[in-house]
Protein backbone atom coordinates (compact mmCIF):
# COMPACT_ATOMS: atom_id res chain seq x y z
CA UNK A 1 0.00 0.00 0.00
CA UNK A 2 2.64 2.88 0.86
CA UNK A 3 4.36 1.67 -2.68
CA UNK A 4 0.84 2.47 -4.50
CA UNK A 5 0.51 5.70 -2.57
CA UNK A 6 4.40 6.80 -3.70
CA UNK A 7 3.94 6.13 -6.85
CA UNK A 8 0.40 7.61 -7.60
CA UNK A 9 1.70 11.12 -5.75
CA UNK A 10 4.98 11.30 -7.77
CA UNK A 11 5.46 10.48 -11.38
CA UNK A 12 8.79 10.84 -11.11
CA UNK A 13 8.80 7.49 -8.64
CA UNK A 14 6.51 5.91 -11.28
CA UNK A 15 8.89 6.06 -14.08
CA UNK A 16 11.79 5.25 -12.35
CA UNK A 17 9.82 2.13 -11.30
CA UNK A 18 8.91 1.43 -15.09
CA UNK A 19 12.77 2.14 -16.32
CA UNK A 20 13.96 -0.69 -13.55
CA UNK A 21 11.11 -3.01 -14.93
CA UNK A 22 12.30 -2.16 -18.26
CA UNK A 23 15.99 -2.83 -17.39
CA UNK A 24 14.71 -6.53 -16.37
CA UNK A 25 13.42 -6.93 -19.49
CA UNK A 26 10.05 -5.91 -19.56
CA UNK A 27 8.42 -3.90 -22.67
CA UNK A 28 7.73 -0.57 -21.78
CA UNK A 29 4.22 0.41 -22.89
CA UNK A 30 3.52 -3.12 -20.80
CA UNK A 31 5.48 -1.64 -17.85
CA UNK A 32 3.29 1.43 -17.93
CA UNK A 33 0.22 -0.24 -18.86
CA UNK A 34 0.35 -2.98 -15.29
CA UNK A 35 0.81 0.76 -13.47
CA UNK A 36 -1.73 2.70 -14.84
CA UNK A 37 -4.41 2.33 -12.08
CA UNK A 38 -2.14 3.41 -9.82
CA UNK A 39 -2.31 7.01 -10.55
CA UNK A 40 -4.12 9.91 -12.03
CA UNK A 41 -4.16 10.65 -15.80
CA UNK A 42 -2.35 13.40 -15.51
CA UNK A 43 0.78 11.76 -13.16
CA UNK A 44 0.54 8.56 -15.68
CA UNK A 45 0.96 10.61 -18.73
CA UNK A 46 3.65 12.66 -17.33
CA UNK A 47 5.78 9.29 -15.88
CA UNK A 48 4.89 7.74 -19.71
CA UNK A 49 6.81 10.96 -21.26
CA UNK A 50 9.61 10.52 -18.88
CA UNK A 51 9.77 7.04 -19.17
CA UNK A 52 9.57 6.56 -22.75
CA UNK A 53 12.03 9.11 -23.42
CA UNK A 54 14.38 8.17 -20.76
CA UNK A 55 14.57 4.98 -23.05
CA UNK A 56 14.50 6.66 -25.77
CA UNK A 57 17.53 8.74 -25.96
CA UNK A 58 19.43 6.48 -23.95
CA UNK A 59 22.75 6.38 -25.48
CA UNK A 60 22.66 9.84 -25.68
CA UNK A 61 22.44 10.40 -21.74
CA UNK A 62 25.26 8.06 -21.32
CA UNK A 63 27.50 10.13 -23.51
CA UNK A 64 26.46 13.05 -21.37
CA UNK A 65 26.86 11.46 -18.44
CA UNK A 66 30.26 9.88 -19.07
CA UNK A 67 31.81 13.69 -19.67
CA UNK A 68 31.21 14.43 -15.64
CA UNK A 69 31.38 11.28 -14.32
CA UNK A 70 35.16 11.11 -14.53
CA UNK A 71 36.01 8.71 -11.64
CA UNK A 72 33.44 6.02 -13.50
CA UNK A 73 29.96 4.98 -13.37
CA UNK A 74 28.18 4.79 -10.40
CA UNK A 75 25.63 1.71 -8.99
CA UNK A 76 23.26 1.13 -12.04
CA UNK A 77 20.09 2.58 -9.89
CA UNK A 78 21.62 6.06 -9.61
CA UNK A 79 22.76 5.41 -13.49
CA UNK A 80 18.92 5.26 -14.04
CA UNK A 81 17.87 8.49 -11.83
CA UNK A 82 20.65 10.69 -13.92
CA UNK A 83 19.69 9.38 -17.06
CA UNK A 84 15.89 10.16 -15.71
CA UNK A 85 17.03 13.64 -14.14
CA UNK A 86 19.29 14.34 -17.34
CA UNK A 87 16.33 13.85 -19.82
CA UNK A 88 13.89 16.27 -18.09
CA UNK A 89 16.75 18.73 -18.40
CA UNK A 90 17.34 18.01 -22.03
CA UNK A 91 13.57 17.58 -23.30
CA UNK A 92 11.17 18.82 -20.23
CA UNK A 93 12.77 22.53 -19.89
CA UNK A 94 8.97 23.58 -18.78
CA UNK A 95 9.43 21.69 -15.23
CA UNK A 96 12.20 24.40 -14.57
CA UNK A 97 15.89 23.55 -14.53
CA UNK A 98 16.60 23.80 -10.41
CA UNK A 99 12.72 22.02 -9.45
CA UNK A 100 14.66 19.20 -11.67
CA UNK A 101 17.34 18.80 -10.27
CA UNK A 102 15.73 19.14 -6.71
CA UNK A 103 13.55 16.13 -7.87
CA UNK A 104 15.97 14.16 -9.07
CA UNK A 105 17.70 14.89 -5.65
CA UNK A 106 14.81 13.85 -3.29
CA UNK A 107 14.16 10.96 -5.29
CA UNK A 108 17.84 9.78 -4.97
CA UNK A 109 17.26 10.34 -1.46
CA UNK A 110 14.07 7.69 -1.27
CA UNK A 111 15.42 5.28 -3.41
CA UNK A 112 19.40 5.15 -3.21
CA UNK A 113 20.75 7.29 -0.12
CA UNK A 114 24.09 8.50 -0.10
CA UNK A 115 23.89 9.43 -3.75
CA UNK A 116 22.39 12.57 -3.37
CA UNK A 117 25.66 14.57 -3.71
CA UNK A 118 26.68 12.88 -6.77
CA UNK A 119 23.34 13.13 -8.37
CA UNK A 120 23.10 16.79 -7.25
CA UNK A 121 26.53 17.72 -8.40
CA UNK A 122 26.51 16.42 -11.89
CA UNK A 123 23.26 17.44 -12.93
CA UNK A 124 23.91 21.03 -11.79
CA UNK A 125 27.33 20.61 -13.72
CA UNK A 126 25.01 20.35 -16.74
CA UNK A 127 23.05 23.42 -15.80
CA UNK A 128 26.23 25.54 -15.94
CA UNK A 129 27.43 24.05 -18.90
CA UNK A 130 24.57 23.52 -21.75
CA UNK A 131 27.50 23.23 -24.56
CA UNK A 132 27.38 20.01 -24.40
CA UNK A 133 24.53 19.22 -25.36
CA UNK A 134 25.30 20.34 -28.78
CA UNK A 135 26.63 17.81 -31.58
CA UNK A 136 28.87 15.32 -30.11
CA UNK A 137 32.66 16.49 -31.50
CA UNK A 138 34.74 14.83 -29.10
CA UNK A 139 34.88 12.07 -25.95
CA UNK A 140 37.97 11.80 -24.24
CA UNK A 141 39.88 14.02 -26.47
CA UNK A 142 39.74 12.19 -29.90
CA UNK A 143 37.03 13.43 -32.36
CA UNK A 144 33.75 11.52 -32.90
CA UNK A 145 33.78 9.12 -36.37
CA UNK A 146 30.35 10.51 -38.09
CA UNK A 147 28.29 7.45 -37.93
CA UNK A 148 29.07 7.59 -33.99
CA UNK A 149 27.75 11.02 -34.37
CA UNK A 150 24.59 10.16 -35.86
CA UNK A 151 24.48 7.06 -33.09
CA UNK A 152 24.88 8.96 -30.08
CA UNK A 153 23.24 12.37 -31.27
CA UNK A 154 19.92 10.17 -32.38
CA UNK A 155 20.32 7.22 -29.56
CA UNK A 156 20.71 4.18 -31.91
CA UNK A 157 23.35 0.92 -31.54
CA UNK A 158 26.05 1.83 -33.53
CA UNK A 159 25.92 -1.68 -35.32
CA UNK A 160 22.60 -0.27 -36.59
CA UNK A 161 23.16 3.18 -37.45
CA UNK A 162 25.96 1.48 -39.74
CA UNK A 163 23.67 -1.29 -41.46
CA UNK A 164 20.90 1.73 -41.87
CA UNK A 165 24.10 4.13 -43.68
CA UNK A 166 24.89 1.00 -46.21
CA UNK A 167 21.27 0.63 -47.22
CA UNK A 168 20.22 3.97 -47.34
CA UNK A 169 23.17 6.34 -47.17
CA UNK A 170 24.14 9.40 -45.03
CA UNK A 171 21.53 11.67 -45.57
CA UNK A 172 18.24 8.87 -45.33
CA UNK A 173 19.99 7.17 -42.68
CA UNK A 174 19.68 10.80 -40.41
CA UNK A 175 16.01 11.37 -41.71
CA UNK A 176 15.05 8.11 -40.10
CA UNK A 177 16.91 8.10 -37.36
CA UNK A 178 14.64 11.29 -36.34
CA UNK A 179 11.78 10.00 -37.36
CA UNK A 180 12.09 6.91 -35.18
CA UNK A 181 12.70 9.26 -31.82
CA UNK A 182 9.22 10.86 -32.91
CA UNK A 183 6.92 8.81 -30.67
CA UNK A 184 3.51 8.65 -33.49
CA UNK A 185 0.07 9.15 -32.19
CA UNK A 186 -2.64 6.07 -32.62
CA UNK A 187 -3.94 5.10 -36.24
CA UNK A 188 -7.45 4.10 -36.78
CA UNK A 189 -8.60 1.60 -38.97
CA UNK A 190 -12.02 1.50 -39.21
CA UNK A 191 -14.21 -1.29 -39.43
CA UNK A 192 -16.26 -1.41 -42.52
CA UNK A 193 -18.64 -3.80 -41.39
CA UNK A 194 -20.30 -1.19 -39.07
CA UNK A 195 -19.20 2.20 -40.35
CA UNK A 196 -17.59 3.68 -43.23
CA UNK A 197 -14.25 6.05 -42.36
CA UNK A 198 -16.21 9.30 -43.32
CA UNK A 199 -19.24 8.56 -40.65
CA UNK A 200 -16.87 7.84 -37.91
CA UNK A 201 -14.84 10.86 -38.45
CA UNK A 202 -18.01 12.69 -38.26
CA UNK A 203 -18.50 10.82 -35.14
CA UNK A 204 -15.35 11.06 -33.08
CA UNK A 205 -14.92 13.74 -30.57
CA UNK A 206 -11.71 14.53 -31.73
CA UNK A 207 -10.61 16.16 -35.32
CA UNK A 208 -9.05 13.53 -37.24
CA UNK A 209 -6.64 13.16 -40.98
CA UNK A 210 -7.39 10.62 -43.65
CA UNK A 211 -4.43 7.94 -44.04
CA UNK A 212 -2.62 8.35 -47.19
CA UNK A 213 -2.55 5.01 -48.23
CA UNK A 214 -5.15 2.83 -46.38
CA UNK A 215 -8.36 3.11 -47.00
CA UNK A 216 -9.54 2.85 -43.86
CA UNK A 217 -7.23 4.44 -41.57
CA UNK A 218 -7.64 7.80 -39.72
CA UNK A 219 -5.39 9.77 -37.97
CA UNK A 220 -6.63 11.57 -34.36
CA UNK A 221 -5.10 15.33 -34.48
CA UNK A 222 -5.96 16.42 -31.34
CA UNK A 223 -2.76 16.57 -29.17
CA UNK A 224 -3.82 14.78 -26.04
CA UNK A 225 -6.10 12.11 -25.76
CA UNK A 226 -7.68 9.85 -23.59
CA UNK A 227 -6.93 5.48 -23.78
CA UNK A 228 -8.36 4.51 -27.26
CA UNK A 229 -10.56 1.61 -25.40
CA UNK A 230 -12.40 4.12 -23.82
CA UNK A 231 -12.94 6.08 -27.01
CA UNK A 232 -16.33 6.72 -27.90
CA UNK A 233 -17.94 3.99 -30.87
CA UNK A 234 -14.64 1.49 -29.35
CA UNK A 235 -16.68 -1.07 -27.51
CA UNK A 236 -19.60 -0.92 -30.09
CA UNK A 237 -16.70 -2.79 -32.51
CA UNK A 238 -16.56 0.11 -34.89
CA UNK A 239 -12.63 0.48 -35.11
CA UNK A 240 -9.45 -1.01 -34.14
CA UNK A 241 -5.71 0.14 -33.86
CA UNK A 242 -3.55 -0.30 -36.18
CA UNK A 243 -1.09 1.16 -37.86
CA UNK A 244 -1.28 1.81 -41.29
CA UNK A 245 1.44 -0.37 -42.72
CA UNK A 246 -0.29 -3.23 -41.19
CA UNK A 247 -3.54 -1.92 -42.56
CA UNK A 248 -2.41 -2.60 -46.19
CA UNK A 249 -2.80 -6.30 -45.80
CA UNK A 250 -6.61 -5.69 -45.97
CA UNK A 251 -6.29 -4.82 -49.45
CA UNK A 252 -4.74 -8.03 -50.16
CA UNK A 253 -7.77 -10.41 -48.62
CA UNK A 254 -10.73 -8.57 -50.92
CA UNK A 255 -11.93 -11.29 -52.94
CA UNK A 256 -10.80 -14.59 -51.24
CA UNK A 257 -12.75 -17.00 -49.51
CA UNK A 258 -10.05 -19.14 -47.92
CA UNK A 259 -7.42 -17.61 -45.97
CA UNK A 260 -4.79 -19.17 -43.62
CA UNK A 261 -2.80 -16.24 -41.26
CA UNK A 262 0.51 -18.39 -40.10
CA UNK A 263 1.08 -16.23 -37.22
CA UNK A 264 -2.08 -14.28 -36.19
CA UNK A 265 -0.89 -13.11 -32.79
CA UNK A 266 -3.20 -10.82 -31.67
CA UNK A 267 -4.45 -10.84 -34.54
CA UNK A 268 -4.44 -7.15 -36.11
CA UNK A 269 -3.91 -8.22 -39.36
CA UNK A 270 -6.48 -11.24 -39.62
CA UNK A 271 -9.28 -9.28 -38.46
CA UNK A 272 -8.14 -6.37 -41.11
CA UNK A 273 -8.51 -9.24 -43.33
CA UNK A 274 -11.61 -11.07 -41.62
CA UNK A 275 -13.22 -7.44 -42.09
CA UNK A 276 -12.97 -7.47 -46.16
CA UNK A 277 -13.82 -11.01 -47.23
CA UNK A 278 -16.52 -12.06 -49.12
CA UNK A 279 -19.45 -13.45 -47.44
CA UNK A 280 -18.25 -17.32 -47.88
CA UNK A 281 -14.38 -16.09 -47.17
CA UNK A 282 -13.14 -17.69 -44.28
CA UNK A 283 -9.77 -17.19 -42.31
CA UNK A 284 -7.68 -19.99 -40.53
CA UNK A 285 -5.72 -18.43 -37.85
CA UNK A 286 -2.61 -20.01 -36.15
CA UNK A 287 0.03 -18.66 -33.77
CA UNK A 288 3.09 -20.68 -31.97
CA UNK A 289 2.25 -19.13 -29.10
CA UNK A 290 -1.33 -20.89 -29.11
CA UNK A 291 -2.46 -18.16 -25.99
CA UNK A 292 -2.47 -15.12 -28.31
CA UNK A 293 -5.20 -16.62 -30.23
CA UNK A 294 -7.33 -16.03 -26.90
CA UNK A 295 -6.84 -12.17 -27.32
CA UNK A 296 -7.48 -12.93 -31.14
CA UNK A 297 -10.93 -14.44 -30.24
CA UNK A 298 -12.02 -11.48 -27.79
CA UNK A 299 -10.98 -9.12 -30.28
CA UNK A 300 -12.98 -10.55 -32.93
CA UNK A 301 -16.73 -10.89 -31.18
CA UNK A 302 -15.84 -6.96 -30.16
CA UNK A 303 -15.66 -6.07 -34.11
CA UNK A 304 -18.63 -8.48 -34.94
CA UNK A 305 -16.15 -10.56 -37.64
CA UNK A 306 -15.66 -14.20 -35.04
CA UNK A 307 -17.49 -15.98 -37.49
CA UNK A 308 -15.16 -15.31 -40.01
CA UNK A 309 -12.70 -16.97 -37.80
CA UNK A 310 -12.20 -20.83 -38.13
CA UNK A 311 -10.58 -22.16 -34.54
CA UNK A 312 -7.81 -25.03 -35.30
CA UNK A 313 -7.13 -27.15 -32.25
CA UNK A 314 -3.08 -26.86 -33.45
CA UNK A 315 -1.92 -23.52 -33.13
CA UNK A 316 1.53 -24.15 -34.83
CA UNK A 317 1.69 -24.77 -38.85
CA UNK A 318 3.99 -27.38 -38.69
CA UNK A 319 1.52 -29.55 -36.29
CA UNK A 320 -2.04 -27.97 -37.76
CA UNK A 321 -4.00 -31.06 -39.64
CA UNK A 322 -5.06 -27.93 -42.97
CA UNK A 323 -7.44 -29.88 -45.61
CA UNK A 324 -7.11 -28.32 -48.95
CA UNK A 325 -5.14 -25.29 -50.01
CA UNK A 326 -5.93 -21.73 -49.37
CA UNK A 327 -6.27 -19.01 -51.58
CA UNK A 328 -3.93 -16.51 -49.67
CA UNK A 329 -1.39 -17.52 -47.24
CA UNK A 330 -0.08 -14.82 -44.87
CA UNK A 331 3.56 -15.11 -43.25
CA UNK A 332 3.24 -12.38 -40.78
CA UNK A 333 7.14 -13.66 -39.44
CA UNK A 334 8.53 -13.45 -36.00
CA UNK A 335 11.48 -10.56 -36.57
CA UNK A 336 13.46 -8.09 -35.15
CA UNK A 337 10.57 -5.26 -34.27
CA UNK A 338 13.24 -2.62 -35.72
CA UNK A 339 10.72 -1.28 -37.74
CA UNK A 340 9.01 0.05 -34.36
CA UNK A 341 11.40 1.91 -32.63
CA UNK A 342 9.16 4.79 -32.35
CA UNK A 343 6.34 2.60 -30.55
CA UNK A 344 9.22 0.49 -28.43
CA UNK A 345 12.09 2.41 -28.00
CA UNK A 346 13.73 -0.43 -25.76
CA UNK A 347 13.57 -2.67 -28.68
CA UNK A 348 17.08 -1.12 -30.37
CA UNK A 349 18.60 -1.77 -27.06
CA UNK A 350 18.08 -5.42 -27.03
CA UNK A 351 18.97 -6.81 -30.56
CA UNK A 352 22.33 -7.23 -31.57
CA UNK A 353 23.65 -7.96 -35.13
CA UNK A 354 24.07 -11.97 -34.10
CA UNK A 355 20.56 -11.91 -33.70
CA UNK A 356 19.74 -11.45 -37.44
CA UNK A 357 21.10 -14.65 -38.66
CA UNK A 358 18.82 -17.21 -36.96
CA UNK A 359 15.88 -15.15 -37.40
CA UNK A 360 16.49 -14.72 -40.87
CA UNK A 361 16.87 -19.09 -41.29
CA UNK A 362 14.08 -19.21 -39.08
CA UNK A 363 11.65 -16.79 -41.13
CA UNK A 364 13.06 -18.35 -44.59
CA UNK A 365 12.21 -21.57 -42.63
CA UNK A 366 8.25 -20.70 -41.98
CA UNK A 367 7.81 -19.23 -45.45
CA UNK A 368 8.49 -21.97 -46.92
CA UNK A 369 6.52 -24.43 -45.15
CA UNK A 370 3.61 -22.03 -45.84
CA UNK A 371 4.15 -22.36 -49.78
CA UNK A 372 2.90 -25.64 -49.26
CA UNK A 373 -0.56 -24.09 -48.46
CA UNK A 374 -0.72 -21.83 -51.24
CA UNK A 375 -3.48 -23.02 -54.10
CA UNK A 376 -2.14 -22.77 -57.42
CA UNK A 377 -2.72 -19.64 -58.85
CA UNK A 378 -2.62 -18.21 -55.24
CA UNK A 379 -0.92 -15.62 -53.27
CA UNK A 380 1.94 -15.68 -50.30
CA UNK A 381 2.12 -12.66 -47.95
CA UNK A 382 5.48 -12.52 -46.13
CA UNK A 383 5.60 -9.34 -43.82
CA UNK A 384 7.76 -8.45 -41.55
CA UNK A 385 7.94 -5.25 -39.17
CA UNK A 386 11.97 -4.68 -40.15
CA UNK A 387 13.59 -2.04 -42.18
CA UNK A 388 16.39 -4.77 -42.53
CA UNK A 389 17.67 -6.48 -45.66
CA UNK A 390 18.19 -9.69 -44.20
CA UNK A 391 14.93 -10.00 -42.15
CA UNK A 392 12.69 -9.05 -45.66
CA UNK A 393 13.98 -8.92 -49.36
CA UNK A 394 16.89 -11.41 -48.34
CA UNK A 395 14.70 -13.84 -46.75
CA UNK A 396 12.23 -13.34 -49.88
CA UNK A 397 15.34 -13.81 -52.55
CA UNK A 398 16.16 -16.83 -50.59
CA UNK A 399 12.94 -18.72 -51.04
CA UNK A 400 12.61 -17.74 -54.67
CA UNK A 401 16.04 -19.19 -55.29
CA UNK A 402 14.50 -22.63 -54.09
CA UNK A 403 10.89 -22.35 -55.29
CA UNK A 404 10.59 -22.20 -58.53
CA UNK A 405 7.29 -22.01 -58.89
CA UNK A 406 6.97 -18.79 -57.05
CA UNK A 407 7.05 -14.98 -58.22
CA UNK A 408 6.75 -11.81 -57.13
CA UNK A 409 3.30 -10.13 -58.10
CA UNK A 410 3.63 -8.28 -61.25
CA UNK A 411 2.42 -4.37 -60.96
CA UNK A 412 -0.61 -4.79 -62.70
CA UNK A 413 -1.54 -7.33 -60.58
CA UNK A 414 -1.39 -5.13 -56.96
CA UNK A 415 -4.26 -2.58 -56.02
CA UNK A 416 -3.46 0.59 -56.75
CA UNK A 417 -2.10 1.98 -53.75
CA UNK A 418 0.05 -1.01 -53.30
CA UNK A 419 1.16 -0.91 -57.20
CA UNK A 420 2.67 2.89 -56.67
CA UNK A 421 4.83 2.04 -53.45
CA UNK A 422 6.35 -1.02 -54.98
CA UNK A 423 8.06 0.43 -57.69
CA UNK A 424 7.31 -2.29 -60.34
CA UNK A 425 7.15 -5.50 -58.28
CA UNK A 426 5.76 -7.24 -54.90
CA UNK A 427 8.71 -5.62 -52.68
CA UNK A 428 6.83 -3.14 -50.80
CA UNK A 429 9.14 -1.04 -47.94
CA UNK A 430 7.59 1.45 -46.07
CA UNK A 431 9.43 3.96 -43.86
CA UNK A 432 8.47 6.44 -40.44
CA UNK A 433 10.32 8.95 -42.64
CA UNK A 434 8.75 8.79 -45.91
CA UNK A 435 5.41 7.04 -45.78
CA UNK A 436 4.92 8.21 -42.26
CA UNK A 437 4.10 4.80 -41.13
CA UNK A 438 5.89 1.74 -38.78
CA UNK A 439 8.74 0.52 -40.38
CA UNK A 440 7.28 -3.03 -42.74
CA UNK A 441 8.67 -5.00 -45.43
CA UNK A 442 6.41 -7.15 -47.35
CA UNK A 443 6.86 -9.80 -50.30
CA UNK A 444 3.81 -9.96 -52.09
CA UNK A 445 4.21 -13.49 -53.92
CA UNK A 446 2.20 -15.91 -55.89
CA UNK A 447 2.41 -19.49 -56.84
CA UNK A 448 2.43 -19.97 -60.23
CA UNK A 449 -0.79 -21.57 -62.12
């Protein structure tokens, strides 16, 4: 009980609590999420924007940090109150610089005593000295390589910031680096069952934007807003959240009657799916992890589509007994997430380039024993939510090399809005700094009559 009462009085307590839970390997929205009835909105929302941007910039508070803490680090608790104390300085100047750091110093107090000196002193080092906040030039005397530049400035693994410069070059590689430290508000997609996208605009309480792309997706413009489950028109089933790259897979499902989703999870893109097919169209969802299909099911009686859901007693493809072949196969792979940095910043802090290589034979692995599936004449969806080569046109490349009757869908063949982002072909890459949308690679595909 006097934990619940700290916490809901002091936001700062709260987000320090979420940045340990994080550091144990928790995801942060999930972190925040357990702790939300703990506090007022307004306490919550400001702990979130600490939080989240504690993660965030990261690297970048280390670098910071290591220029006054010249007898080395300190205990990795009072690591995590500077880096919380240093990012209010950097990005929450309207809390006032000295109610910071006197914060910052009373929270020290509660949580690590003794440290309040050190915290104290180095954060009011940083008042008096704001230069360094500028672009990194130097650390320890030698000048700063400019990828490291772009990896510390923007708070991205160096490993990454160089596989991001070889794909897309300097310039690109900056442009997306800012984009993913732009935290984007909730997409809409609406569900067309109950309501077409004009009427609910009409019917939100909130001003909202048309999605380029999607067809159904709307964008909220108001600049602070309540959960989305306790929207108005939510519980009635009228629209889910999604973003818009994952929206585009409903475009895909119009027209066929049996679908199989290899990895539904929650199940975002089945029921964008579920919400376009034809009245016979059916969808056969399967997950390894059998218990997201729960959420899946919940999900679908709240948008009025479960009886376009068929239940399999084997959630994995490689045990589910699958009569007949299906007209579109979706591949919705298990990957990297590091197309979602901007929705889970903690995610670029947890992958390392050895992790690409078995996801990549895993991936290549589960598309092909989907091809099985596929009906003549049919189509393969792979998608993943990776800006990397190796997680989505490698993987694709792969299985084309080995399955010959296979190809990519011709231009002609896509709907419109799909046929003008892929450039000629099935290779569709979307970008948070171009298309404005999650990071998603997908391999539009289609077995050969």
């Amino acid at each position: 009980m006097d934990k619940i009462l700290k916490l809901s009085a002091n936001p700062r307590l709260l987000a320090l609590d979420v940045l340990v839970a994080v550091e144990k390997g928790e995801f942060l929205e999930k972190a925040l999420n357990e702790r939300a009835a703990l506090v007022s909105p307004d306490n919550l929302a400001l702990a979130r924007a600490l939080a989240s941007m504690t993660v965030r910039h990261q690297s970048r508070l280390d670098f910071l940090l290591a220029t006054k803490l010249t007898k080395g680090w300190p205990d990795h608790l009072t690591l995590l109150i500077l880096r919380l104390g240093l990012c209010q300085i950097l990005f929450f100047d309207r809390l006032g610089d000295h109610a910071i750091v006197d914060q910052t110093v009373r929270l020290t107090g509660s949580k690590r005593r003794g440290r309040e000196g050190l915290v104290n002193a180095v954060l009011r080092g940083f008042l008096r000295d704001r230069a360094v906040f500028g672009w990194p030039k130097e650390l320890d005397g030698r000048e700063v390589a400019p990828l490291k530049r772009l990896a510390v400035f923007y708070s991205h693994p160096l490993w990454l910031v160089e596989k991001l410069n070889d794909l897309l070059g300097y310039r690109e590689t900056r442009a997306l680096l800012v984009a993913n430290n732009q935290p984007p508000p909730p997409t809409i997609r609406v569900n067309p069952r109950k309501i077409s996208r004009e009427d609910l605009a009409g019917r939100l309480p909130f001003p909202t934007q048309k999605t380029l792309i999607s067809p159904w997706g709307l964008k909220p413009l108001a600049k602070s807003l309540r959960r989305p489950n306790l929207w108005p028109l939510y519980q009635e089933g009228f629209f889910a959240i999604q973003d818009e790259a994952s929206q585009l897979i409903g475009l895909l499902g119009e027209g066929a009657e049996r679908v199989l989703d290899c990895c539904a999870g929650l199940g975002g893109k089945t029921l964008a799916i579920a919400a376009v097919l034809p009245e016979k169209g059916r969808i056969w969802a399967l997950d390894p992890h059998g218990g997201r299909l729960n959420g899946l099911k919940t999900e679908a009686q709240r948008l009025g589509l479960a009886e376009k859901i068929v239940e399999t007693k084997e959630s994995s493809l490689a045990t589910a007994k699958l009569e007949g072949d299906f007209d579109l196969v979706i591949v919705d792979a298990p990957c990297s997430g590091l197309g979602v940095i901007r929705r889970r910043p903690e995610i670029k802090w947890r992958k390392s380039p050895g992790d690409l290589p078995p996801l990549a034979a895993f991936q290549l692995e589960l598309l092909e024993t989907a091809a099985a599936k596929v009906a003549k004449g049919g189509s393969l969806i792979y998608a993943v939510c990776s800006v990397l080569a190796e997680e989505g046109l490698g993987v694709c490349q792969q299985f084309l090399a080995k399955n010959l009757s296979f190809r990519y869908l011709a231009k002609e063949e896509l709907p419109l809005s799909l046929a003008n982002l892929s450039g000629g072909s099935g290779q569709i890459h979307l970008w948070p700094h171009k298309e404005g949308t999650d990071g998603f690679f997908y391999g539009l595909l289609t077995n050969r009559p």
